[in-house]
Protein backbone atom coordinates (compact mmCIF):
# COMPACT_ATOMS: atom_id res chain seq x y z
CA UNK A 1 117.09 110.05 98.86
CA UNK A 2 114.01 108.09 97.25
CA UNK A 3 113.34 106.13 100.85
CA UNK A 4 113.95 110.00 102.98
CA UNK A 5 111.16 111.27 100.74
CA UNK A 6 108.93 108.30 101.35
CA UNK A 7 109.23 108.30 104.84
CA UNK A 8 108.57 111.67 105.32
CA UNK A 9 105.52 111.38 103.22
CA UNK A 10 104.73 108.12 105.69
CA UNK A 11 104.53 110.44 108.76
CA UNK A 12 102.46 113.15 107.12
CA UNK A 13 99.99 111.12 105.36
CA UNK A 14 99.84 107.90 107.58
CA UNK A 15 101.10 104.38 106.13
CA UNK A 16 97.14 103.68 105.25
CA UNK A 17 97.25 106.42 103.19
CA UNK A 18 100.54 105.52 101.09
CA UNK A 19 99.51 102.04 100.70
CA UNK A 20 96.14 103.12 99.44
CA UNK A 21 97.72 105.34 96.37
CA UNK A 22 100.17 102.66 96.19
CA UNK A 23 97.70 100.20 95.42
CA UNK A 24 95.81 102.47 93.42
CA UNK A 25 98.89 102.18 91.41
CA UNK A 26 99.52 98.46 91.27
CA UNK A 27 95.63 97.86 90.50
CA UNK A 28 95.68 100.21 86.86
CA UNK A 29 98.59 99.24 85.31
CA UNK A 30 97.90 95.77 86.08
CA UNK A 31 94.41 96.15 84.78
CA UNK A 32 96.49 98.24 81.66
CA UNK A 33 98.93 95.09 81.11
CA UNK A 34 95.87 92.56 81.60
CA UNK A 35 93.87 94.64 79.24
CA UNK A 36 96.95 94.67 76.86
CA UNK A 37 97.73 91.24 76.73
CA UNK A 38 94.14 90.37 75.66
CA UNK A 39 93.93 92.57 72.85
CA UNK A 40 97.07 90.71 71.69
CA UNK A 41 95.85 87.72 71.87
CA UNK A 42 92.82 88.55 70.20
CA UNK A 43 94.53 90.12 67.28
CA UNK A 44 96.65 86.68 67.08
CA UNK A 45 93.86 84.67 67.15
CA UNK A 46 91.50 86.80 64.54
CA UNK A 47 94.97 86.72 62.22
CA UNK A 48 94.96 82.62 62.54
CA UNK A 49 91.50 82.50 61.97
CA UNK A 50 89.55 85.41 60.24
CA UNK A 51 86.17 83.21 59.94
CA UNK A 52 85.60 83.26 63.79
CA UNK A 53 86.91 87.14 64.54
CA UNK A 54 82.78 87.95 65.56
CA UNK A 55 83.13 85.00 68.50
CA UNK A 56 86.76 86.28 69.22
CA UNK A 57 85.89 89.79 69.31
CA UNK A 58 82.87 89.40 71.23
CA UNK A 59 85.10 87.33 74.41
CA UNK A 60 87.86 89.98 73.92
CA UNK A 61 85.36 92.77 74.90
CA UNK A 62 83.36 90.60 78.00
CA UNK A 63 87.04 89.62 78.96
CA UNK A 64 87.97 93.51 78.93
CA UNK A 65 84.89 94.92 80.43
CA UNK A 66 85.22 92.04 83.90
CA UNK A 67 88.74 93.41 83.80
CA UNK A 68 87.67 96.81 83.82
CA UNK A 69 85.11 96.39 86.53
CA UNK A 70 87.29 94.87 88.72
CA UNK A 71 89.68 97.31 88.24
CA UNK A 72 87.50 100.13 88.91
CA UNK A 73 86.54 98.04 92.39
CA UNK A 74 89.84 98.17 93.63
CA UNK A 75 90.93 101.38 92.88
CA UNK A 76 87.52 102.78 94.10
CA UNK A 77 88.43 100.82 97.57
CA UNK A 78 91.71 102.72 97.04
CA UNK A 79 90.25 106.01 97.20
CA UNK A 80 87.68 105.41 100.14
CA UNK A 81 90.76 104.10 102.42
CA UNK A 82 92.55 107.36 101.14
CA UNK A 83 90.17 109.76 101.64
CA UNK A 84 88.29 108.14 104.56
């Protein structure tokens, strides 16, 4: 049923066009999970050691924020092969 729908949608659209939102996709909830996983880490970390939470915090947020930007790359590269 699920592969039908997909390949119907393949035809429509194009394949560029699926693998585009597909990627989309792949790119924010691995950005999500990366993001996640950090925080974690972080909260681990500042638990073991509350004297250096400022350093910890501050490398959590530059570690988020390069994570974020490449995130927002890809899924703006994404959207130009999707709507271009």
């Amino acid at each position: 049923m699920l592969l039908t729908v997909l390949l119907q949608a393949t035809t429509a659209v194009g394949i560029s066009k699926l693998g585009a939102t597909i990627g989309a996709g792949i790119v924010v909830i691995g950005a999500a999970l990366g993001i996640g996983k950090i925080g974690g880490s972080a909260m681990e970390a500042i638990a073991r050691q509350p004297e250096a939470s400022g350093d910890i915090r501050m490398s959590m947020i530059i570690a988020a924020a390069l994570i974020e930007g490449v995130a927002l790359l890809a899924v703006v590269v994404c959207l130009l092969v999707f709507f271009l």
